[in-house]
Protein backbone atom coordinates (compact mmCIF):
# COMPACT_ATOMS: atom_id res chain seq x y z
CA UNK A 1 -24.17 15.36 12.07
CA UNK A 2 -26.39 18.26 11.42
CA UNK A 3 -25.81 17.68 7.47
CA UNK A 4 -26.77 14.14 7.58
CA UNK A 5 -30.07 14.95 9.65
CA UNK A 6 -31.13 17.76 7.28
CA UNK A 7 -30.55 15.16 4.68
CA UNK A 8 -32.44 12.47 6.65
CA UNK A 9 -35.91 15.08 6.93
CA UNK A 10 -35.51 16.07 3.47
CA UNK A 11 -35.94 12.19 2.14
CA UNK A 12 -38.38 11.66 4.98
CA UNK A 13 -40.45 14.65 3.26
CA UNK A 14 -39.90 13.72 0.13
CA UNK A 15 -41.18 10.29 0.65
CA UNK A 16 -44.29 11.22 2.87
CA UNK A 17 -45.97 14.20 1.15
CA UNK A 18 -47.94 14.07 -1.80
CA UNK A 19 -46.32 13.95 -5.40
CA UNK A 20 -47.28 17.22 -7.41
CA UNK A 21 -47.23 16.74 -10.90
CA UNK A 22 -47.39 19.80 -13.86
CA UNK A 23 -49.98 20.15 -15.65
CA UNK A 24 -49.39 20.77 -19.54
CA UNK A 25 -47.92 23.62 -20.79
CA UNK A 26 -50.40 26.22 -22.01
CA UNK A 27 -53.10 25.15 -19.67
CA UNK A 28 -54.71 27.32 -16.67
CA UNK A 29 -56.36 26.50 -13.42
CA UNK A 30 -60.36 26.42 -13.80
CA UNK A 31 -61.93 24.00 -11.10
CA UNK A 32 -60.11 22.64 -8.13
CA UNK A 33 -60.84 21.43 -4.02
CA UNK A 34 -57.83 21.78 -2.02
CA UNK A 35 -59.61 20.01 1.12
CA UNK A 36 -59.12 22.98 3.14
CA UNK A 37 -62.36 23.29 5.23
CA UNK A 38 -63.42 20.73 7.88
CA UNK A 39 -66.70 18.96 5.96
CA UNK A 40 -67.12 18.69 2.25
CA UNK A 41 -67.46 21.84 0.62
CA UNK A 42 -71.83 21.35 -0.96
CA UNK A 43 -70.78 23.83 -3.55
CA UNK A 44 -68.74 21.25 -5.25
CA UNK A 45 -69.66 17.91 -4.38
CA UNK A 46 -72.75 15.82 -2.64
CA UNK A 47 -72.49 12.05 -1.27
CA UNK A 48 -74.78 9.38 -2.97
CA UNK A 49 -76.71 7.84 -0.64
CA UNK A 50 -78.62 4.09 -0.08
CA UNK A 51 -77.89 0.23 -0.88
CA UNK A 52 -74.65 -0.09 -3.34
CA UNK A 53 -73.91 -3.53 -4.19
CA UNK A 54 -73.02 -5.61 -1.08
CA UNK A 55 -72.69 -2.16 1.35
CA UNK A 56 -74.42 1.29 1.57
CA UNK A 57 -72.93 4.43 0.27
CA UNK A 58 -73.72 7.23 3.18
CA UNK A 59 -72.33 10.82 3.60
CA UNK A 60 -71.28 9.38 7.25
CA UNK A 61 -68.56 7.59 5.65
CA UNK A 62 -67.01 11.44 4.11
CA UNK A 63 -64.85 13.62 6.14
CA UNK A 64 -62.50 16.18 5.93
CA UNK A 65 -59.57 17.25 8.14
CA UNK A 66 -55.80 18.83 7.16
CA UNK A 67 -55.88 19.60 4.44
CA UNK A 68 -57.57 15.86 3.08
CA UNK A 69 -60.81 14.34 2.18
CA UNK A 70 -61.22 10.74 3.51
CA UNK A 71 -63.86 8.48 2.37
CA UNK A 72 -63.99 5.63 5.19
CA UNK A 73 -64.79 1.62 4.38
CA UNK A 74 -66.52 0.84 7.92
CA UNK A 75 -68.68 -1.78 9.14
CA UNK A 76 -71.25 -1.09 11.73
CA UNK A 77 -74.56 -3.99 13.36
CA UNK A 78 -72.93 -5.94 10.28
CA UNK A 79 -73.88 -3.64 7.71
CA UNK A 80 -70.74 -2.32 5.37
CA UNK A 81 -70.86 1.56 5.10
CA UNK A 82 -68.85 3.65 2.41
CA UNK A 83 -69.64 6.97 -0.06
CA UNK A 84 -69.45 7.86 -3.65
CA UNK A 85 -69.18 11.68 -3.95
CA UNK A 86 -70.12 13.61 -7.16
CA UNK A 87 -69.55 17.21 -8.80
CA UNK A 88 -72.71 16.72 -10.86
CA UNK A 89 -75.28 19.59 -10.80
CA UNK A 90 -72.24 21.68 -9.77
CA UNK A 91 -69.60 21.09 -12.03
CA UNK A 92 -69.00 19.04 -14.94
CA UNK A 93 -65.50 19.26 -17.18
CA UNK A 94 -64.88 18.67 -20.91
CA UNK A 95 -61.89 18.73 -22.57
CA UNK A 96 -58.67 19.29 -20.45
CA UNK A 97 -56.24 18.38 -17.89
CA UNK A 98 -57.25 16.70 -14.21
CA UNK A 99 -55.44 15.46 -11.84
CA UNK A 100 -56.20 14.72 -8.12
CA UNK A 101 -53.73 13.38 -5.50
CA UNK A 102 -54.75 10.32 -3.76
CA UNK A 103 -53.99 7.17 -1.50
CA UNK A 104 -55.33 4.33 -0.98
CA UNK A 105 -55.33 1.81 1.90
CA UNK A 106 -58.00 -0.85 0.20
CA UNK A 107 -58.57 -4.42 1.44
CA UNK A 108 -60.47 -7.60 0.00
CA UNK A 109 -64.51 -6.65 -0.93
CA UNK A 110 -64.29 -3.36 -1.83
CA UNK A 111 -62.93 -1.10 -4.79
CA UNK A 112 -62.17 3.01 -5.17
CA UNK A 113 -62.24 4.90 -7.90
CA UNK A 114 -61.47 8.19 -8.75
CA UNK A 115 -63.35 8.74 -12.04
CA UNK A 116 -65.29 10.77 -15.12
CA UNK A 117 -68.94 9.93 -15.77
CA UNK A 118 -71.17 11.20 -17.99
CA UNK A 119 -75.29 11.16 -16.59
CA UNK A 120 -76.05 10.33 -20.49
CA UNK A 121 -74.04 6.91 -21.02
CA UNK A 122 -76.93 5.19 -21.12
CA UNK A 123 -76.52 2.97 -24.44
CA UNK A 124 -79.96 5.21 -25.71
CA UNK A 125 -77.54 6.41 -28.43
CA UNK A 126 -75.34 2.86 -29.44
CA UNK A 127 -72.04 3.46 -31.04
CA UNK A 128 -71.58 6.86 -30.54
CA UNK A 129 -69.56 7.63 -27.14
CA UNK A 130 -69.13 11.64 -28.62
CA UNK A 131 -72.28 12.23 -28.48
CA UNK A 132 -73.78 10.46 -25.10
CA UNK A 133 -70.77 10.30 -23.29
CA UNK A 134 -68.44 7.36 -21.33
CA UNK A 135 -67.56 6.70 -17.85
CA UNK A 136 -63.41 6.68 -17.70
CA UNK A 137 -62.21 5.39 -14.45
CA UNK A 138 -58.62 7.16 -14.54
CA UNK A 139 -57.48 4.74 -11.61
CA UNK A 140 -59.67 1.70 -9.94
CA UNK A 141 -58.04 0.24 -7.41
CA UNK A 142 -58.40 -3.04 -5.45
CA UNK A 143 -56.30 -4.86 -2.31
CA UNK A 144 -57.11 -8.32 -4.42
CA UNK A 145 -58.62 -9.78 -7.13
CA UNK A 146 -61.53 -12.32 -7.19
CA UNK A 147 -60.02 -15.61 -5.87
CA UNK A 148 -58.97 -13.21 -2.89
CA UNK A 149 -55.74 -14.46 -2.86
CA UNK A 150 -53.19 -12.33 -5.44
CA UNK A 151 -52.08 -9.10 -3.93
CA UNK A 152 -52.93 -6.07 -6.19
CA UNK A 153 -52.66 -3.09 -3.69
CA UNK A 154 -49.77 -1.64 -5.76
CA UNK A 155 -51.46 -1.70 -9.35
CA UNK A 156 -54.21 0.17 -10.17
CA UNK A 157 -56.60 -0.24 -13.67
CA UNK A 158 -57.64 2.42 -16.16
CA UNK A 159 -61.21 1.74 -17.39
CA UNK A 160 -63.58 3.05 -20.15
CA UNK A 161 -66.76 1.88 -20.40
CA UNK A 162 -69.60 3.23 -23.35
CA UNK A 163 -72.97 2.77 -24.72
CA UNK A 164 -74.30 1.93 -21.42
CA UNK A 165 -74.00 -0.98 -19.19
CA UNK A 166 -76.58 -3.57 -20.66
CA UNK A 167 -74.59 -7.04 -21.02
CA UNK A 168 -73.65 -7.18 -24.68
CA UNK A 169 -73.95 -3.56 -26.11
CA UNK A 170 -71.75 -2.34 -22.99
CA UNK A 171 -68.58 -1.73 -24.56
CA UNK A 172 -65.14 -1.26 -22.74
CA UNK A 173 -61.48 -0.53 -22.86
CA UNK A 174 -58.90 -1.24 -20.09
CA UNK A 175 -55.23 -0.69 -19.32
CA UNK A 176 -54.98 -3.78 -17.47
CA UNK A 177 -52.75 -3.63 -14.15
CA UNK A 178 -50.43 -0.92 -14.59
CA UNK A 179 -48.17 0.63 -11.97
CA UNK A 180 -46.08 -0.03 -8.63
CA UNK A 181 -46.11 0.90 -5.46
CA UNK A 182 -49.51 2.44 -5.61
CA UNK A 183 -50.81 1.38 -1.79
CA UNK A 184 -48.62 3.09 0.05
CA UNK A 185 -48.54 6.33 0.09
CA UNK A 186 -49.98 9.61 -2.41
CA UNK A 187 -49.52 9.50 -6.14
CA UNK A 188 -50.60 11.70 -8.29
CA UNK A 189 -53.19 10.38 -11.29
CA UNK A 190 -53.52 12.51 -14.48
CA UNK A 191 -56.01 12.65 -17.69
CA UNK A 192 -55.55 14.78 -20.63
CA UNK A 193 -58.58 14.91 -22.71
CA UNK A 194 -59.09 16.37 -26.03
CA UNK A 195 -61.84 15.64 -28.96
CA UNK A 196 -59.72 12.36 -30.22
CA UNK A 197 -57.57 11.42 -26.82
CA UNK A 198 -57.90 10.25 -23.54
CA UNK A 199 -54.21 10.17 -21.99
CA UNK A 200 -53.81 9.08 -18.68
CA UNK A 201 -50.18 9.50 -16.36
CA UNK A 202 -49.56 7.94 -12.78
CA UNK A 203 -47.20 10.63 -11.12
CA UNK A 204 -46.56 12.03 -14.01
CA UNK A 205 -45.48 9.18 -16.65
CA UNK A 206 -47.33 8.44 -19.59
CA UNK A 207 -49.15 5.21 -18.53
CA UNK A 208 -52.27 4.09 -20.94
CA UNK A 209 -53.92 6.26 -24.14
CA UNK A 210 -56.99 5.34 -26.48
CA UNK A 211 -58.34 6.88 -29.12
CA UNK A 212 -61.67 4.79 -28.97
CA UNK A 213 -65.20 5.53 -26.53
CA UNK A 214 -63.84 9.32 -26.48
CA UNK A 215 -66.73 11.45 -25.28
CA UNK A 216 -67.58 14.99 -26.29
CA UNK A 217 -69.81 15.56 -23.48
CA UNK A 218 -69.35 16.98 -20.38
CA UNK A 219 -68.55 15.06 -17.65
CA UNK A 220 -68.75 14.65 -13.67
CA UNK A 221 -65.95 14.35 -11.43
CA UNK A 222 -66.20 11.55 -8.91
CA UNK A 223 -64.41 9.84 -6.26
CA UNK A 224 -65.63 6.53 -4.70
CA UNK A 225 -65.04 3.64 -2.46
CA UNK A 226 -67.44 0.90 -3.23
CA UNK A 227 -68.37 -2.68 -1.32
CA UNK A 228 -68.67 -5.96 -3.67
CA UNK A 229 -68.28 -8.85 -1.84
CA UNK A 230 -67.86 -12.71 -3.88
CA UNK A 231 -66.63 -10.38 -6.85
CA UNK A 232 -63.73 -9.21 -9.12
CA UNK A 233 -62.48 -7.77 -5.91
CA UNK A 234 -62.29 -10.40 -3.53
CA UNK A 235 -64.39 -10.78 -0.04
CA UNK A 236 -65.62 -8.88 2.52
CA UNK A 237 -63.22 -9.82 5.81
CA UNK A 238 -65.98 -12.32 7.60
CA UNK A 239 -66.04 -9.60 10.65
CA UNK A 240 -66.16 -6.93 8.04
CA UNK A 241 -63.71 -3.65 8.36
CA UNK A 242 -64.25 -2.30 11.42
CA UNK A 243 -66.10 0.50 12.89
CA UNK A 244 -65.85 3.67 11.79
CA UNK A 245 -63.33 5.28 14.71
CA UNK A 246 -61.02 2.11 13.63
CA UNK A 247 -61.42 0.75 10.21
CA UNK A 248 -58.20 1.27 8.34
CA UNK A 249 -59.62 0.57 4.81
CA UNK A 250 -60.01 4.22 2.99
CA UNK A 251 -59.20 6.47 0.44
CA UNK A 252 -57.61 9.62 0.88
CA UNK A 253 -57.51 12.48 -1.29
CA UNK A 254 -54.89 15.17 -0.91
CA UNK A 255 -56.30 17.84 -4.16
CA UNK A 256 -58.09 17.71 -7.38
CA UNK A 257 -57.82 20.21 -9.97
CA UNK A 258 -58.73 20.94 -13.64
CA UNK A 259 -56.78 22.95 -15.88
CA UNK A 260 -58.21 24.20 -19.45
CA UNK A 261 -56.40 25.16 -22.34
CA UNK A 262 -55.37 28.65 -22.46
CA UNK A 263 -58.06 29.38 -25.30
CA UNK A 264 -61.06 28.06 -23.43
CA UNK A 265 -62.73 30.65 -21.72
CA UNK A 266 -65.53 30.69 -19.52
CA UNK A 267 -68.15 33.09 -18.99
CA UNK A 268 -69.13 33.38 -14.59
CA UNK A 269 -71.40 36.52 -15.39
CA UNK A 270 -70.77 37.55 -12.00
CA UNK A 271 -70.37 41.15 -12.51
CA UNK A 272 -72.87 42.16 -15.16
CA UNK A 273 -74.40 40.86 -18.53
CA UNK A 274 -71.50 42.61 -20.60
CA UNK A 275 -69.24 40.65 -22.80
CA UNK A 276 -66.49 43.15 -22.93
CA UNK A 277 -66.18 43.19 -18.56
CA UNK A 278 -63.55 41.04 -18.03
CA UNK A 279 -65.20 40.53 -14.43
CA UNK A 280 -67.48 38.42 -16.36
CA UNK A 281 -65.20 35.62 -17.33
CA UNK A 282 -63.21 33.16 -14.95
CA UNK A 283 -59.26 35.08 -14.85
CA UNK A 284 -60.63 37.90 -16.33
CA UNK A 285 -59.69 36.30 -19.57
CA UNK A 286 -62.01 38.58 -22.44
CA UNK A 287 -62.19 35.86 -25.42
CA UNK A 288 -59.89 36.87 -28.55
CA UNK A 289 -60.74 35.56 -32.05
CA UNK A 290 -59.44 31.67 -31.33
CA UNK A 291 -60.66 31.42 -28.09
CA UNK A 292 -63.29 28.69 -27.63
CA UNK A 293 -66.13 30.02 -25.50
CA UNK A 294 -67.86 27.68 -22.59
CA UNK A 295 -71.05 28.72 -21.39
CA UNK A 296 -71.65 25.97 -18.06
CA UNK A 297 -72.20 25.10 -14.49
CA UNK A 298 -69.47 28.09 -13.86
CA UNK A 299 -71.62 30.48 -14.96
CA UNK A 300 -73.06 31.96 -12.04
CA UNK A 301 -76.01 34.60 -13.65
CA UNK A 302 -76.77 37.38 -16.11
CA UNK A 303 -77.70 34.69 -19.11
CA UNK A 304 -78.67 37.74 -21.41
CA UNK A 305 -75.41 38.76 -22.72
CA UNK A 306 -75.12 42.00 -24.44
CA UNK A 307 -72.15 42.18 -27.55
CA UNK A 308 -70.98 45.57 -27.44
CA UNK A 309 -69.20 45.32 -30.37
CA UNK A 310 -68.49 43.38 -33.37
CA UNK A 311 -66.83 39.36 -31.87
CA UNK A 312 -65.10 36.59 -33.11
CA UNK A 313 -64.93 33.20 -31.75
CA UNK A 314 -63.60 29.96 -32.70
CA UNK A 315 -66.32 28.03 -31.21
CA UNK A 316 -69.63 28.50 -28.60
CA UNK A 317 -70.50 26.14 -26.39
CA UNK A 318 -73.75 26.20 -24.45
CA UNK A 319 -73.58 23.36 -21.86
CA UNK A 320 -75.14 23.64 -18.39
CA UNK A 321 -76.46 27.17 -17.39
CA UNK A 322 -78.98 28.16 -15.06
CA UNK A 323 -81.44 29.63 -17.02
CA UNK A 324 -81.65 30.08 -21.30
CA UNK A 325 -78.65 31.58 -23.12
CA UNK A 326 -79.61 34.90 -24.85
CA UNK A 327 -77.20 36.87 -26.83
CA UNK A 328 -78.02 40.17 -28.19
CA UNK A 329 -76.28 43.43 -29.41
CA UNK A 330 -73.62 43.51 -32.67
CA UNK A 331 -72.16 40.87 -34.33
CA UNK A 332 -70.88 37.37 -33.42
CA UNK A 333 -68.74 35.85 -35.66
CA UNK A 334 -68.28 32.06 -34.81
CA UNK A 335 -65.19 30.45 -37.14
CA UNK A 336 -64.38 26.68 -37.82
CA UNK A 337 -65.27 25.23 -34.38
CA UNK A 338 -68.52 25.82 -34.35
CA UNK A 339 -71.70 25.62 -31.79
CA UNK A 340 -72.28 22.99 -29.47
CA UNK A 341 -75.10 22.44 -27.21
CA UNK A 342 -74.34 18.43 -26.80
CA UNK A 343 -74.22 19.17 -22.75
CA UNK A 344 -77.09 21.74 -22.52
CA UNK A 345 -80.01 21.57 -20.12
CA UNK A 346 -81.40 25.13 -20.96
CA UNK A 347 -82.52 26.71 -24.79
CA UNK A 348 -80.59 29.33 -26.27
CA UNK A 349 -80.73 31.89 -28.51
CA UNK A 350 -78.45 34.53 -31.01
CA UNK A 351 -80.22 37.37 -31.17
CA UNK A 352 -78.00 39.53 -32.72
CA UNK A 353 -76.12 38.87 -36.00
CA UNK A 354 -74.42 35.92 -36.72
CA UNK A 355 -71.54 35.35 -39.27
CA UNK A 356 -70.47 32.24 -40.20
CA UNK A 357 -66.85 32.63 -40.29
CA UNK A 358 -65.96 29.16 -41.98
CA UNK A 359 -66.90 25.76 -42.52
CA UNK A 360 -68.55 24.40 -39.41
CA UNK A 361 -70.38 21.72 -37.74
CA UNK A 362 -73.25 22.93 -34.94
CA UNK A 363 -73.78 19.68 -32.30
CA UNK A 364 -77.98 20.37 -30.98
CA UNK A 365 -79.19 17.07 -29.76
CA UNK A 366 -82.39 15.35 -30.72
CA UNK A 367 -83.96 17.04 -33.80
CA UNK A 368 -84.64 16.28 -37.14
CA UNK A 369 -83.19 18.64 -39.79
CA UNK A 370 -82.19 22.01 -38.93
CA UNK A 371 -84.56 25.19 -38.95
CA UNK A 372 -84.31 28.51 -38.01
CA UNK A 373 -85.45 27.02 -34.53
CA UNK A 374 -83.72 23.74 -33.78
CA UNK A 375 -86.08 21.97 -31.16
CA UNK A 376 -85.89 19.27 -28.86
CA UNK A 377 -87.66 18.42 -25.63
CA UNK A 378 -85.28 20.25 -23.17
CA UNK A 379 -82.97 22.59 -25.02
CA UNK A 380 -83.33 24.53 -28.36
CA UNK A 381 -80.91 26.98 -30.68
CA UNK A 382 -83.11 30.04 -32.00
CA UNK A 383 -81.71 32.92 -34.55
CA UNK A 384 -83.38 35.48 -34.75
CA UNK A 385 -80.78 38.01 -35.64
CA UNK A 386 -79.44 38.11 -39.61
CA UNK A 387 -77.52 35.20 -40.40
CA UNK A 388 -74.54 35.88 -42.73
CA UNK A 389 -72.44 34.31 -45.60
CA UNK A 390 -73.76 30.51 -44.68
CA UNK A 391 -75.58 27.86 -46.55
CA UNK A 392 -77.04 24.29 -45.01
CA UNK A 393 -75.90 20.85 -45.45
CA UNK A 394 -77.22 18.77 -42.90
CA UNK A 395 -75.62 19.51 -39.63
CA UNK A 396 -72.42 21.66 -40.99
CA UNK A 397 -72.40 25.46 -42.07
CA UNK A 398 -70.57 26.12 -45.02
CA UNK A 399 -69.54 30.35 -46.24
CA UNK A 400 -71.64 30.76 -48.72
């Protein structure tokens, strides 16, 4: 008898809790909420607010309790209340694993989303997704489609949308309904990106890939619940979803969490301007010759970096610091991947030495040829240390 309840708690468990997939071999843990405080943590994340479509996204409709973070579908004096919450101006990711653990309880006039978006997909630069970036909704999910009839709850949709959202230069990419099963209860939703792939797993199969509207910018991670009533997502229930204390329409997030490949390193400059301190980098992890070095919202101060001694680098990138990039002291070598500044808000500059190391292509937005001093309205790349064994062809370095 005991036997068979043991056995009876251990399928309960297994069937309640959260599914925990593994993220790829070779990859580490670099950004992640857990949900473990009681409000949402405003180092991490902060709740659009105003009119959204047919309801009004407010940080009343966010809260978080055990270990979860619950955004609530309410209505309240007939006006529909939900949230869209954002990492931007905290955190942004670019190339890697995420996954986040979530359920969802939708019903008829609303959607959720947990989703990538880049602030620069904005169709300004048409037909080139790398360089302005794409919105990739890695699950959308909806109680019913538009005739309000069907019953979706257990599929969810993987979207892509690029170059902006003007009606006929918009272009998208979709999965279609894919899954089972996927109202009830947690699941776990996965994306591995990489400079030519988008891959995206529901508890941890394989479910959609595309090659196509790939960005190579930096993106923000987002969760949402969204109102749309007389759309692809049915109709608002005619007395709405209840108040707040009793509205059962939300969507519950158990973790999210992005892993980077083991050679992308990022610099937190929270112990000193040294590049040799291993307190300066997130794990303590010192980049070796591959490593690919990220320079971003994780950087927490001490923008002058000081080489101490002759580095190599596969690649630099310069994305979202507080304050201009300045490197200074010996020599940087920087090999095949080159130097991207794609993502930055801030000017930077090599004042030290700078070896090209192999054929290479540098990514500085908005500029005309390349100079010493490569310009544009918000960021820049000045060298004003010797520049070794290179010669220019447009936008690629090539040993000389």
């Amino acid at each position: 008898m005991k036997s068979a309840l043991r056995l009876a708690v251990f399928f309960f468990l297994v069937l309640v809790l959260p599914m925990r997939a593994v993220p790829p071999a070779g990859y580490y843990l670099v950004w992640s909420d857990e949900f473990n405080g009681a409000s949402l943590d405003p180092t991490k994340w902060w709740v659009w607010e105003g009119i959204n479509s047919s309801g009004y996204t407010t940080p009343a409709a966010v809260t978080v309790s055990g270990g979860y973070m619950t955004i609530a579908t309410y209505t309240e004096n007939g006006t529909n209340y939900s949230a869209i919450i954002s990492s931007d101006g905290l955190f942004r990711e670019r190339y890697g694993y995420t996954e986040a653990s979530v359920k969802f309880n939708g019903s008829p006039g609303m959607f959720s989303d947990f989703w990538l978006q880049s602030p620069d997909n904005t169709g300004v630069i048409t037909g080139d997704p790398a360089a302005e970036g794409s919105e990739l909704d890695i699950c959308e999910h909806r109680a019913t489609d538009a005739s309000n009839i069907d019953n979706i709850s257990g599929e969810v949709t993987i979207d892509l949308h690029w170059n902006g959202y003007t009606s006929g230069i918009e272009k998208t990419a979709t999965s279609g309904l894919v899954g089972s099963g996927l109202g009830a209860g947690f699941h776990t939703y996965g994306l591995l990106w990489n400079s030519t792939n988008y891959n995206v797993s529901i508890d941890g199969v394989q479910t959609w890939s595309t090659n196509i509207g790939v960005s190579d910018r930096t993106e923000t991670v987002m969760f949402s619940s969204q109102i749309s009533s007389n759309s692809f997502c049915g109709v608002v229930p005619a007395g709405g979803y209840g108040g707040f204390l009793v509205s059962t329409t939300s969507t519950v997030v158990d973790y999210v969490r992005f892993y980077a490949p083991a050679t992308t390193v990022y610099w937190t400059g929270s112990a000193s301007g040294d590049w040799s301190n291993g307190g300066n980098w997130l794990s303590n992890m010192i980049p070796a010759p591959a490593s690919d070095v990220f320079f971003s919202y994780l950087s927490a101060g001490n923008f002058s970096v000081t080489l101490d001694q002759a580095t190599t680098v596969n690649s630099l990138s310069i994305e979202e610091t507080g304050a201009a990039m300045g490197f200074f002291g010996a020599a940087l070598t920087v090999n095949s991947g080159g130097i991207d500044m794609l993502s930055a808000i801030n000017d930077a500059g090599i004042y030290a030495p700078l070896v090209v190391g192999s054929a290479q292509t540098w990514n500085i937005p908005q500029a005309g040829r390349w100079s010493w001093t490569r310009r544009s309205p918000v960021r820049a790349m000045s060298l004003w240390g010797s520049l070794a064994r290179w010669r220019w062809m447009e936008q690629t370095m090539v040993p000389g």
